[in-house]
PDB file of N, CA and C in Angstrom:
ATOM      1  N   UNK A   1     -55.231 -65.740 -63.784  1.00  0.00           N
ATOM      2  CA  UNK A   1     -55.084 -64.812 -64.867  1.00  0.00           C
ATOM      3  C   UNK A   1     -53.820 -63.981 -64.636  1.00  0.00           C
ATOM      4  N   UNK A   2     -53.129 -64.213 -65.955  1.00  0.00           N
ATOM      5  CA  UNK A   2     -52.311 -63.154 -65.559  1.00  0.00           C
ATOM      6  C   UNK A   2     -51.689 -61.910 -66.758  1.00  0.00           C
ATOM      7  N   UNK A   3     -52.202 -60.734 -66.114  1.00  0.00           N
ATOM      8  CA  UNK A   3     -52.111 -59.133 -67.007  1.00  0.00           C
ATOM      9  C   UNK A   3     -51.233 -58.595 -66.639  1.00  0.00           C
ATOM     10  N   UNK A   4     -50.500 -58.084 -67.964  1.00  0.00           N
ATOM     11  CA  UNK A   4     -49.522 -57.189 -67.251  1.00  0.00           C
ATOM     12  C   UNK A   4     -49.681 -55.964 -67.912  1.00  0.00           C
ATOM     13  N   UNK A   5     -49.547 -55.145 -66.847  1.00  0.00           N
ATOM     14  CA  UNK A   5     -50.049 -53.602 -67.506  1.00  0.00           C
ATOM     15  C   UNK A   5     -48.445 -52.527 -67.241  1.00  0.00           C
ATOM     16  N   UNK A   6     -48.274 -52.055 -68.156  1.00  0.00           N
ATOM     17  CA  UNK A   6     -47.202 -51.599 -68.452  1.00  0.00           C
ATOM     18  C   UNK A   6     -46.993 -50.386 -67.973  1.00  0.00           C
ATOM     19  N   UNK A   7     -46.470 -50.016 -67.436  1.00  0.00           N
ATOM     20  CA  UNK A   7     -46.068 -48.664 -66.820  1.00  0.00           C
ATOM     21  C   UNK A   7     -45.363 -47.688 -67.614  1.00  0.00           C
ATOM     22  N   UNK A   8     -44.056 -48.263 -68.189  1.00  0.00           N
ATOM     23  CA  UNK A   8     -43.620 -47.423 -69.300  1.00  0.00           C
ATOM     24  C   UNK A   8     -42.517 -48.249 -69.788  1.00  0.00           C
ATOM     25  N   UNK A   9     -42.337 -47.476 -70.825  1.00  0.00           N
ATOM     26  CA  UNK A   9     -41.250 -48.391 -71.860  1.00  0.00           C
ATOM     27  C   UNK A   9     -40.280 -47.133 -72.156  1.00  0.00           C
ATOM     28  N   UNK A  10     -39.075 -47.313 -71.568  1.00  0.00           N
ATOM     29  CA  UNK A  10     -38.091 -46.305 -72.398  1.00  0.00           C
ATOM     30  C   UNK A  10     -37.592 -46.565 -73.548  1.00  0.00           C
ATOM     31  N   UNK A  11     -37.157 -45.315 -74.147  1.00  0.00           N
ATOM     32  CA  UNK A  11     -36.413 -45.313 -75.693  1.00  0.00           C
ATOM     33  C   UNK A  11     -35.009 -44.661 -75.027  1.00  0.00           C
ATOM     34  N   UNK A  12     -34.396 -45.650 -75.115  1.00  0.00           N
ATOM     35  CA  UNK A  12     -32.813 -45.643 -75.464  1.00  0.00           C
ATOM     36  C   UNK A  12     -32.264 -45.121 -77.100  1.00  0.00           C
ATOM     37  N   UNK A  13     -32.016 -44.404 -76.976  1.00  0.00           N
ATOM     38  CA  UNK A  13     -30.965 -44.142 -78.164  1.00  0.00           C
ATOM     39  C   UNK A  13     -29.535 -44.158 -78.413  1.00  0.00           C
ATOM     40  N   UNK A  14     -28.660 -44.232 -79.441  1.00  0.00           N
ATOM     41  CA  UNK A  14     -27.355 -44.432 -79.449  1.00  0.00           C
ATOM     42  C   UNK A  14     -26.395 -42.793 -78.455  1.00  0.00           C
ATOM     43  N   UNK A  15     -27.348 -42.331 -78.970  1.00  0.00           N
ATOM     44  CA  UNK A  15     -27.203 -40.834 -78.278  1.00  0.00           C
ATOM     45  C   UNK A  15     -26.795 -41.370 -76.530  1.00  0.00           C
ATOM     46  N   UNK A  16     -28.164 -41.895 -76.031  1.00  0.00           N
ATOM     47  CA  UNK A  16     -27.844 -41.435 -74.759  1.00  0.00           C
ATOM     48  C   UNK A  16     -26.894 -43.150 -74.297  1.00  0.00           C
ATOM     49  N   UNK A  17     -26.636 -44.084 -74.780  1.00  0.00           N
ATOM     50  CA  UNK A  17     -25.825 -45.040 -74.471  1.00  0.00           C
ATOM     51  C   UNK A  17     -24.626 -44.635 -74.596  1.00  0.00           C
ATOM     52  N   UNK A  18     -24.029 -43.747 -75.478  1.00  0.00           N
ATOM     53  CA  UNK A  18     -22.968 -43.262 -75.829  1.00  0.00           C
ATOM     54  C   UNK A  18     -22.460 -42.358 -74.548  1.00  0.00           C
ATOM     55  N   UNK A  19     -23.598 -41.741 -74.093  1.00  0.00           N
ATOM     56  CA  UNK A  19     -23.207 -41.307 -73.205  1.00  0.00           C
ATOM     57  C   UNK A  19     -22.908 -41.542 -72.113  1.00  0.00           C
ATOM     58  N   UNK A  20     -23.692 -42.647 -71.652  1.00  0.00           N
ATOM     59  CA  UNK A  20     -23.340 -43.428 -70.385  1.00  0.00           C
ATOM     60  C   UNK A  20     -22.150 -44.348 -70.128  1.00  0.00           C
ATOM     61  N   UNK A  21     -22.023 -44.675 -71.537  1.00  0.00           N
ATOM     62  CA  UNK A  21     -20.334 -45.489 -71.781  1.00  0.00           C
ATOM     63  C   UNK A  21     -19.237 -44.380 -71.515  1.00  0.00           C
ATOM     64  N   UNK A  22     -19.350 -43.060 -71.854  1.00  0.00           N
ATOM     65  CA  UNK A  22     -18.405 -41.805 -71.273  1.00  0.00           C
ATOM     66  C   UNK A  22     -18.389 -41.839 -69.793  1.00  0.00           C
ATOM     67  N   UNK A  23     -19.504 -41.581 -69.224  1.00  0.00           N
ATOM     68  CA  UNK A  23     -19.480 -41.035 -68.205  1.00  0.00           C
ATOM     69  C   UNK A  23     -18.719 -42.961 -67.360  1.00  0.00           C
ATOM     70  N   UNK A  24     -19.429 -43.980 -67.616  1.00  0.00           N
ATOM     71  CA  UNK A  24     -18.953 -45.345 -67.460  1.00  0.00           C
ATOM     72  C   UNK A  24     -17.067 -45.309 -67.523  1.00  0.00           C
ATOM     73  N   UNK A  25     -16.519 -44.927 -68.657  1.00  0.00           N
ATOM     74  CA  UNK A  25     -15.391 -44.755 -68.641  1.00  0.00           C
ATOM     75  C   UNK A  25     -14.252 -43.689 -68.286  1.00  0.00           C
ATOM     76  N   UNK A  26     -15.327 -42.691 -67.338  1.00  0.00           N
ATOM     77  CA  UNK A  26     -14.436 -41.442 -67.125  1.00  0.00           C
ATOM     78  C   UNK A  26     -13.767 -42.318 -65.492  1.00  0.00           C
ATOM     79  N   UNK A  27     -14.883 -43.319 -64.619  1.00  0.00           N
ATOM     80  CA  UNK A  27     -14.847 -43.262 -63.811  1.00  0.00           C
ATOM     81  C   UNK A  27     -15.147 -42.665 -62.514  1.00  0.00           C
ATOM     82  N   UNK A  28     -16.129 -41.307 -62.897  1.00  0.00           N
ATOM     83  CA  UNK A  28     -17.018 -40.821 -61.849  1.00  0.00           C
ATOM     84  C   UNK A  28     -18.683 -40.857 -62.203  1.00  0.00           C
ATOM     85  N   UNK A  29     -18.805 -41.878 -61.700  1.00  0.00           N
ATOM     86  CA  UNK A  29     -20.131 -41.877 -61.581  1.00  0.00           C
ATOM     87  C   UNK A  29     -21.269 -41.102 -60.912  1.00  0.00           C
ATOM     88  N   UNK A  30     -20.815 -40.279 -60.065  1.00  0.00           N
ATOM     89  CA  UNK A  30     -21.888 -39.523 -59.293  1.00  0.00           C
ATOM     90  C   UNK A  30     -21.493 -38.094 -59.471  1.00  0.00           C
ATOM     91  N   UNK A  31     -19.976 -37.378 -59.226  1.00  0.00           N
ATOM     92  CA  UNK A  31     -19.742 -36.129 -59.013  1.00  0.00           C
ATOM     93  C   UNK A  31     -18.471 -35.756 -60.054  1.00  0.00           C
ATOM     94  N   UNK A  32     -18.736 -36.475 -61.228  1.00  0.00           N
ATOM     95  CA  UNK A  32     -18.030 -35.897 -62.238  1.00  0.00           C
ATOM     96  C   UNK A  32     -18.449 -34.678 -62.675  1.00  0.00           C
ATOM     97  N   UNK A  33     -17.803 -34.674 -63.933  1.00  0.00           N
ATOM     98  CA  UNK A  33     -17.936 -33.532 -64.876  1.00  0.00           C
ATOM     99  C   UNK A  33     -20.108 -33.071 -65.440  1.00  0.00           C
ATOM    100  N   UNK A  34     -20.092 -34.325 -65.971  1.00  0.00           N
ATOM    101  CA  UNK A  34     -21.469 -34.489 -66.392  1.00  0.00           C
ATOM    102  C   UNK A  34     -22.075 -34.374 -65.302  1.00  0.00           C
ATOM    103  N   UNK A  35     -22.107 -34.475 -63.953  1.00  0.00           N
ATOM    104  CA  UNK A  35     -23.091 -34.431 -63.028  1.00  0.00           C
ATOM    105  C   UNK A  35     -23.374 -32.750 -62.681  1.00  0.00           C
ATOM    106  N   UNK A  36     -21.669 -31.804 -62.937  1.00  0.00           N
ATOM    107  CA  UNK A  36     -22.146 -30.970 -62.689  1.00  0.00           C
ATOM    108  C   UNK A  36     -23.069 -30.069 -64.103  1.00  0.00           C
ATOM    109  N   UNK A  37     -22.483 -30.693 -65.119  1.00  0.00           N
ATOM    110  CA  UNK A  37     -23.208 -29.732 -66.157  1.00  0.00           C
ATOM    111  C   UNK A  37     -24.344 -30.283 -66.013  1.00  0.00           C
ATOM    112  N   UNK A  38     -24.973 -31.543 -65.906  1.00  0.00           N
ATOM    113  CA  UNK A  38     -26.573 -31.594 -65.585  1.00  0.00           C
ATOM    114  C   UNK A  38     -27.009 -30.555 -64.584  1.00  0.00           C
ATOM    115  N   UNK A  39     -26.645 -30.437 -63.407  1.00  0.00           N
ATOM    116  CA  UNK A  39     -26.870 -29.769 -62.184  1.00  0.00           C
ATOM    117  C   UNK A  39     -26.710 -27.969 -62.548  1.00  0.00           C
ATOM    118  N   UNK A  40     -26.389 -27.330 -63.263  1.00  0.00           N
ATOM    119  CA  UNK A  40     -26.142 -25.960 -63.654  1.00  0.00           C
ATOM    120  C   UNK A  40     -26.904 -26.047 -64.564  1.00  0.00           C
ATOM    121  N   UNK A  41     -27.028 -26.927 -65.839  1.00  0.00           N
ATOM    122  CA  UNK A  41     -27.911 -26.848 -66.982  1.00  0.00           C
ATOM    123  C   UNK A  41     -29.829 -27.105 -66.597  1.00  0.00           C
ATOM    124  N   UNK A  42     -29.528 -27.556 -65.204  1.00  0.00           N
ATOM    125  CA  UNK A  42     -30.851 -27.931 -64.617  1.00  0.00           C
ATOM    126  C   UNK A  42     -31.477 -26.535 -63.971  1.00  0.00           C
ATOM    127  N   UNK A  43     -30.511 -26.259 -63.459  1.00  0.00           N
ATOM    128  CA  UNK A  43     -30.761 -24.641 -62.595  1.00  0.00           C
ATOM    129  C   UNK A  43     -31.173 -23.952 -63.455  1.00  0.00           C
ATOM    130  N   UNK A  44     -30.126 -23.650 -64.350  1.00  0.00           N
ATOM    131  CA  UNK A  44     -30.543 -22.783 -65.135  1.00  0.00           C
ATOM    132  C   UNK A  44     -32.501 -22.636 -66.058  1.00  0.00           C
ATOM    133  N   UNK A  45     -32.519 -23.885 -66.214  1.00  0.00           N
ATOM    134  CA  UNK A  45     -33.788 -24.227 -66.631  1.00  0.00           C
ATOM    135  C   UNK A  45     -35.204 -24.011 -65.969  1.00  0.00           C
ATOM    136  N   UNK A  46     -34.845 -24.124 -64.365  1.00  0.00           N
ATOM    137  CA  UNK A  46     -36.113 -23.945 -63.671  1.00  0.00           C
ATOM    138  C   UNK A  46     -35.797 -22.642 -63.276  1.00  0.00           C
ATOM    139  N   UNK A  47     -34.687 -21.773 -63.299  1.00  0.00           N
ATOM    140  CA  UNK A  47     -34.713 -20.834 -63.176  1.00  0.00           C
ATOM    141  C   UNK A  47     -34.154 -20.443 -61.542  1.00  0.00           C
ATOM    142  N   UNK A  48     -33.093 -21.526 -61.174  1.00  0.00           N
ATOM    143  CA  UNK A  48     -32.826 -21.597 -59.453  1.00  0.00           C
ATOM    144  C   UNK A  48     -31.571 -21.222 -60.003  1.00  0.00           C
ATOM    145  N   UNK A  49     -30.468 -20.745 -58.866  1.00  0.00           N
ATOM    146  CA  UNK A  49     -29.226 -20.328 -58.905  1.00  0.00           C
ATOM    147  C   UNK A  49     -28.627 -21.749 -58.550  1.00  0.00           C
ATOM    148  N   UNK A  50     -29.347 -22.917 -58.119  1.00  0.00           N
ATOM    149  CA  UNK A  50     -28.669 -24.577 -57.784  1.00  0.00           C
ATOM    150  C   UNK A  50     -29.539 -25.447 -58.095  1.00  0.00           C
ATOM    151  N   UNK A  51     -29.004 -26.165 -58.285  1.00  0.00           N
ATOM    152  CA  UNK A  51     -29.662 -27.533 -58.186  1.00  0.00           C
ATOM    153  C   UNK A  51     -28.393 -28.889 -57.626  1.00  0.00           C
ATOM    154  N   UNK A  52     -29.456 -29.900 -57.536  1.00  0.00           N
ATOM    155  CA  UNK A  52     -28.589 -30.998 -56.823  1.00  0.00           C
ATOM    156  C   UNK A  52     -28.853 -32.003 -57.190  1.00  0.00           C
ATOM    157  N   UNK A  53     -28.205 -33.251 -57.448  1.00  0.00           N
ATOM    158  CA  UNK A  53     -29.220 -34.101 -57.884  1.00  0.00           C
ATOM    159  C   UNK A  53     -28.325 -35.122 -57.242  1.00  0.00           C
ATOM    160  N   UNK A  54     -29.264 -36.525 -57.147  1.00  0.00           N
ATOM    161  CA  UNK A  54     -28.840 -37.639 -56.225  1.00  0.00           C
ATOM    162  C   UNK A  54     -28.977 -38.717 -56.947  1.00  0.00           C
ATOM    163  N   UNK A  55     -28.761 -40.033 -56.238  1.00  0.00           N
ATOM    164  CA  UNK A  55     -28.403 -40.892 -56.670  1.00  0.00           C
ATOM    165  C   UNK A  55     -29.616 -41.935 -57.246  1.00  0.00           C
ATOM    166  N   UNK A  56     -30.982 -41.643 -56.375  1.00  0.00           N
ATOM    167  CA  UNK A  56     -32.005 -41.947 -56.911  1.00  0.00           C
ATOM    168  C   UNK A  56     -33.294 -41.820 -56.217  1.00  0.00           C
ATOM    169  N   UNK A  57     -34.585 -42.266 -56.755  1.00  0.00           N
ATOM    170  CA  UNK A  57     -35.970 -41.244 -56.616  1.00  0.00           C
ATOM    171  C   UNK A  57     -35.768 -41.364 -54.755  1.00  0.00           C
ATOM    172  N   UNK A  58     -35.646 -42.891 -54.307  1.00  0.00           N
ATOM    173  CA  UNK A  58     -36.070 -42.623 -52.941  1.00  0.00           C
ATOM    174  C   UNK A  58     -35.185 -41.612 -51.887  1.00  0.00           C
ATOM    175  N   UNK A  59     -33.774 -41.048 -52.499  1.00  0.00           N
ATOM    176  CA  UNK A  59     -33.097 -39.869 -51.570  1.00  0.00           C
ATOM    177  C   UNK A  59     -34.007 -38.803 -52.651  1.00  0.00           C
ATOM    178  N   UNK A  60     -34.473 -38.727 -53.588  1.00  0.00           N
ATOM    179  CA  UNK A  60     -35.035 -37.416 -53.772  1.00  0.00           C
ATOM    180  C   UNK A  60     -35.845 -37.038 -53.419  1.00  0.00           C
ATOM    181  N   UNK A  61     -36.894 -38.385 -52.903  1.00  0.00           N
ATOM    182  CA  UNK A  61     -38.312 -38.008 -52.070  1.00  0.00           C
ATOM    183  C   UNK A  61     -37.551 -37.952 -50.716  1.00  0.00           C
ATOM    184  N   UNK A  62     -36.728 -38.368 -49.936  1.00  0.00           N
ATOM    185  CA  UNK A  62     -36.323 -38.418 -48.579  1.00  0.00           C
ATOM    186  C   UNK A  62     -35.530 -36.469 -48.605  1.00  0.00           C
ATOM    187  N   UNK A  63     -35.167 -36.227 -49.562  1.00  0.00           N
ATOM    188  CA  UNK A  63     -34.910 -34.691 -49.547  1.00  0.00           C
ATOM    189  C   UNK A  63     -36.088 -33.386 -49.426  1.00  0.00           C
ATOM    190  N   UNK A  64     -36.500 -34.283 -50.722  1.00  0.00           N
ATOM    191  CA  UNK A  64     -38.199 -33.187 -50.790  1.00  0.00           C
ATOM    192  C   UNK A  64     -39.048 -33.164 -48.988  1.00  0.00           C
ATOM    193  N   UNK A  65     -38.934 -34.584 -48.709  1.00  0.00           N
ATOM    194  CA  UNK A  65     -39.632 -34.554 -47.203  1.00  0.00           C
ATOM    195  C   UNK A  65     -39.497 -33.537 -46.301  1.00  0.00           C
ATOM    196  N   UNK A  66     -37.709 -33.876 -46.150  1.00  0.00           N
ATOM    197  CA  UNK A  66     -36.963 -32.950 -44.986  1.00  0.00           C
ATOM    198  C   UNK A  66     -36.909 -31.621 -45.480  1.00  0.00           C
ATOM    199  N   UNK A  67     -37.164 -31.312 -46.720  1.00  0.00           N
ATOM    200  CA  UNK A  67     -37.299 -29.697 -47.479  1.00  0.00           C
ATOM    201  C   UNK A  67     -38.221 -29.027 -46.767  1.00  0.00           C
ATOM    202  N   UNK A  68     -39.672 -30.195 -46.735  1.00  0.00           N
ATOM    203  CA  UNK A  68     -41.021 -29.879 -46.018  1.00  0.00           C
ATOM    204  C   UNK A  68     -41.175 -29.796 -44.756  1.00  0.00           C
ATOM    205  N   UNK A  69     -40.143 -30.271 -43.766  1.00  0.00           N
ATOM    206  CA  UNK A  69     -40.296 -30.588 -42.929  1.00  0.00           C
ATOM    207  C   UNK A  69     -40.895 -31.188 -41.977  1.00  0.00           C
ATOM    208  N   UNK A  70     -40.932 -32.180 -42.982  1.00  0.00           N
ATOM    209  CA  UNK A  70     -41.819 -33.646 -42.534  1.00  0.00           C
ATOM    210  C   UNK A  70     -40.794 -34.330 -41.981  1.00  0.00           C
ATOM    211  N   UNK A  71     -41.216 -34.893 -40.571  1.00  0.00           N
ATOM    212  CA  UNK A  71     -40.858 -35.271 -39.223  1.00  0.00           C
ATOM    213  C   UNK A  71     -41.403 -36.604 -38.349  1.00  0.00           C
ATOM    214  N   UNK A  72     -40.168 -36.961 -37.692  1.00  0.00           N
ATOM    215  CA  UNK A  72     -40.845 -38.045 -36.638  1.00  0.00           C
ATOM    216  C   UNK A  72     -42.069 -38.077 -36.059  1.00  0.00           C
ATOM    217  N   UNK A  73     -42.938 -38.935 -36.426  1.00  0.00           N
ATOM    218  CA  UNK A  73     -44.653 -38.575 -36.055  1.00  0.00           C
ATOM    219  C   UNK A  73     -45.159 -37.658 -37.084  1.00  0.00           C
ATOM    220  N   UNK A  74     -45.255 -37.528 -37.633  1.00  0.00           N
ATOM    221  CA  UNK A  74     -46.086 -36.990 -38.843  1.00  0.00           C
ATOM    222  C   UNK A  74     -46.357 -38.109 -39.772  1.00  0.00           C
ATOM    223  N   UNK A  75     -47.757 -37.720 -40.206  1.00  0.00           N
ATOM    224  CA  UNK A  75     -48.202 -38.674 -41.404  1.00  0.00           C
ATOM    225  C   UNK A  75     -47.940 -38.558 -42.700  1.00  0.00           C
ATOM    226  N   UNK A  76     -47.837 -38.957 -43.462  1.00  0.00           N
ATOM    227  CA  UNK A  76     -47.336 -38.760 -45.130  1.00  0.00           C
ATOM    228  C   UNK A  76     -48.757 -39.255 -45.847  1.00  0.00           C
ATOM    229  N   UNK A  77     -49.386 -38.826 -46.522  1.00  0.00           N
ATOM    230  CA  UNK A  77     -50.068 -39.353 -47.693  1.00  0.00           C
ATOM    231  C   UNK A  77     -49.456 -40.301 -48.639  1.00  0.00           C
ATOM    232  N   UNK A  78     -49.627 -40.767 -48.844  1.00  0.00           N
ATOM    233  CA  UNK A  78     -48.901 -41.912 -50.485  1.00  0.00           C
ATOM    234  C   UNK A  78     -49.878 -42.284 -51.339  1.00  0.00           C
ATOM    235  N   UNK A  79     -49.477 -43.015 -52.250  1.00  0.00           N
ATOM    236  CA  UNK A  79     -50.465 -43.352 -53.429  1.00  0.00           C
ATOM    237  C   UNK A  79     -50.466 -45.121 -53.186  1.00  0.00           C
ATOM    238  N   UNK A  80     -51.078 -45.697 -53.614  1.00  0.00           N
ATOM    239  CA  UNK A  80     -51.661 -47.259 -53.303  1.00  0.00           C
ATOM    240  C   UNK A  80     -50.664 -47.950 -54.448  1.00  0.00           C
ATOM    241  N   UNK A  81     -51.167 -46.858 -56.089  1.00  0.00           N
ATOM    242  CA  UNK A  81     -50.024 -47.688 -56.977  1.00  0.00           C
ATOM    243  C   UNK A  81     -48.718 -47.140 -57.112  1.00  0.00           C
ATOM    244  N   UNK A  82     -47.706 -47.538 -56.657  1.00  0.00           N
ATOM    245  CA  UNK A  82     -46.152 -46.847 -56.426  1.00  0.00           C
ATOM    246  C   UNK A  82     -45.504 -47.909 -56.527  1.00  0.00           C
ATOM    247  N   UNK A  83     -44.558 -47.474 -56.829  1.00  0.00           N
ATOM    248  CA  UNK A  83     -43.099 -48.528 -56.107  1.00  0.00           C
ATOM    249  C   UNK A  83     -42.752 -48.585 -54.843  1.00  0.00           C
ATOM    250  N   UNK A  84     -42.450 -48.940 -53.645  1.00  0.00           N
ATOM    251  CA  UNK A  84     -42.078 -49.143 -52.352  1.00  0.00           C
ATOM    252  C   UNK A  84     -41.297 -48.337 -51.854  1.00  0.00           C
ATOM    253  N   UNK A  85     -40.508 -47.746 -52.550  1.00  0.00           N
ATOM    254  CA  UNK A  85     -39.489 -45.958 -52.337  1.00  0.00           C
ATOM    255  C   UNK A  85     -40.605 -45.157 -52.080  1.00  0.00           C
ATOM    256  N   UNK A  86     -41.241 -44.978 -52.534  1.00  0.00           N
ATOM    257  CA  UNK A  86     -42.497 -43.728 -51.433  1.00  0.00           C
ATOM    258  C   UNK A  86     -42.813 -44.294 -50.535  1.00  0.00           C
ATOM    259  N   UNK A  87     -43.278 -45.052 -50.375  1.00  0.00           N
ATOM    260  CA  UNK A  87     -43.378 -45.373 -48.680  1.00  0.00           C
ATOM    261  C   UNK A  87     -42.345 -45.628 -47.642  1.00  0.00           C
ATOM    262  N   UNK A  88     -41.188 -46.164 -48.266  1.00  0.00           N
ATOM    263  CA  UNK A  88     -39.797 -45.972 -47.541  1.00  0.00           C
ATOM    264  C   UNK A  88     -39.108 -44.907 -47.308  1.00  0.00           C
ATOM    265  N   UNK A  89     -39.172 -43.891 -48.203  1.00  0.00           N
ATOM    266  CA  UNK A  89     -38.719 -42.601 -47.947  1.00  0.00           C
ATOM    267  C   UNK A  89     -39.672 -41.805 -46.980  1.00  0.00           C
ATOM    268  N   UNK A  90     -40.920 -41.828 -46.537  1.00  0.00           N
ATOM    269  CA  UNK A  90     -41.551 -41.615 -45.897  1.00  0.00           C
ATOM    270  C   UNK A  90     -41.156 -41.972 -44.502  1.00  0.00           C
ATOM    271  N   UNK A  91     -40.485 -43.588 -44.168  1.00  0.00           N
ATOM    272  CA  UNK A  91     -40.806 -44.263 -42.963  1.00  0.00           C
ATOM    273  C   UNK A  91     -38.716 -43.443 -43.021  1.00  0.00           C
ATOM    274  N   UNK A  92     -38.212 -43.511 -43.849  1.00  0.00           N
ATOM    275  CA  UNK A  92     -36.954 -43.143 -43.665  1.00  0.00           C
ATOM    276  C   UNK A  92     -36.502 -42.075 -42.698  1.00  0.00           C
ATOM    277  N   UNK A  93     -37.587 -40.640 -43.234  1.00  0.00           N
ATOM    278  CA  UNK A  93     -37.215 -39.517 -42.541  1.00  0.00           C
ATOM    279  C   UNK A  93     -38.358 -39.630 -40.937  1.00  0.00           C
ATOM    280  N   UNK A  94     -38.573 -40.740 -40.359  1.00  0.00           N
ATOM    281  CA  UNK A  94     -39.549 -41.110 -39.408  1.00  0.00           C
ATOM    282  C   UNK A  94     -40.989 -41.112 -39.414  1.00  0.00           C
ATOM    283  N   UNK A  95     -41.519 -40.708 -40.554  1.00  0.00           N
ATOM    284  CA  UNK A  95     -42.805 -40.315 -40.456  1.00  0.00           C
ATOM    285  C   UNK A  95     -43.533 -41.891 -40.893  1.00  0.00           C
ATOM    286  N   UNK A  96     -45.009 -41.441 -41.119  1.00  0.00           N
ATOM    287  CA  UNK A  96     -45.870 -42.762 -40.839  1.00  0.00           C
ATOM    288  C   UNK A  96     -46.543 -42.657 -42.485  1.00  0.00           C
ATOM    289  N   UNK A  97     -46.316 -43.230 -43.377  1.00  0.00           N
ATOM    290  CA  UNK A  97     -46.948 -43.470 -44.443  1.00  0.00           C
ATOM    291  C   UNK A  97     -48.332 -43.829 -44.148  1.00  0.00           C
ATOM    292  N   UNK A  98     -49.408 -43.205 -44.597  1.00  0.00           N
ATOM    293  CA  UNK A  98     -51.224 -43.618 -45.057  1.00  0.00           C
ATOM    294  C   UNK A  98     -51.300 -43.534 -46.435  1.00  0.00           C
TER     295      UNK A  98
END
């Protein structure tokens, strides 16, 4: 048998393709212009004087870890249904995924 159960479906719009063809053709992909107005427009929102943002979920969980100070020999909790970046970001900053 085979089911496939859907996790999620994004909506792309011309809006945000448009935008990625900018940022695609400025030539900075990570620490352009747009990265910082996300990053100030983000602050501003949660209400922090910074924000930071990375390149993707498994350095953001490997940040959140070391935020916590979760460490070599320490255990991590995880979830069973995930993608493999939580448990790698876990084993990343040394600790032991359960």
């Amino acid at each position: 048998m085979n089911i496939r159960i859907p996790i999620s479906k994004p909506i792309i719009e011309n809006e945000e393709i448009e935008a990625v063809v900018n940022v695609l053709k400025s030539g900075m992909l990570t620490r352009g212009k747009e990265t910082e107005n996300f990053e100030k427009e983000f602050a501003s929102y949660i209400g922090a004087k910074y924000s930071v943002s990375v390149m993707n979920g498994t350095i953001a969980l490997e940040a959140a870890l070391k935020a916590l100070g979760i460490k070599s020999g320490d255990e991590v909790i995880v979830p069973d249904f995930t993608f493999i970046a939580t448990a790698n970001a876990v084993v990343n900053v040394g600790a032991r995924p359960v």
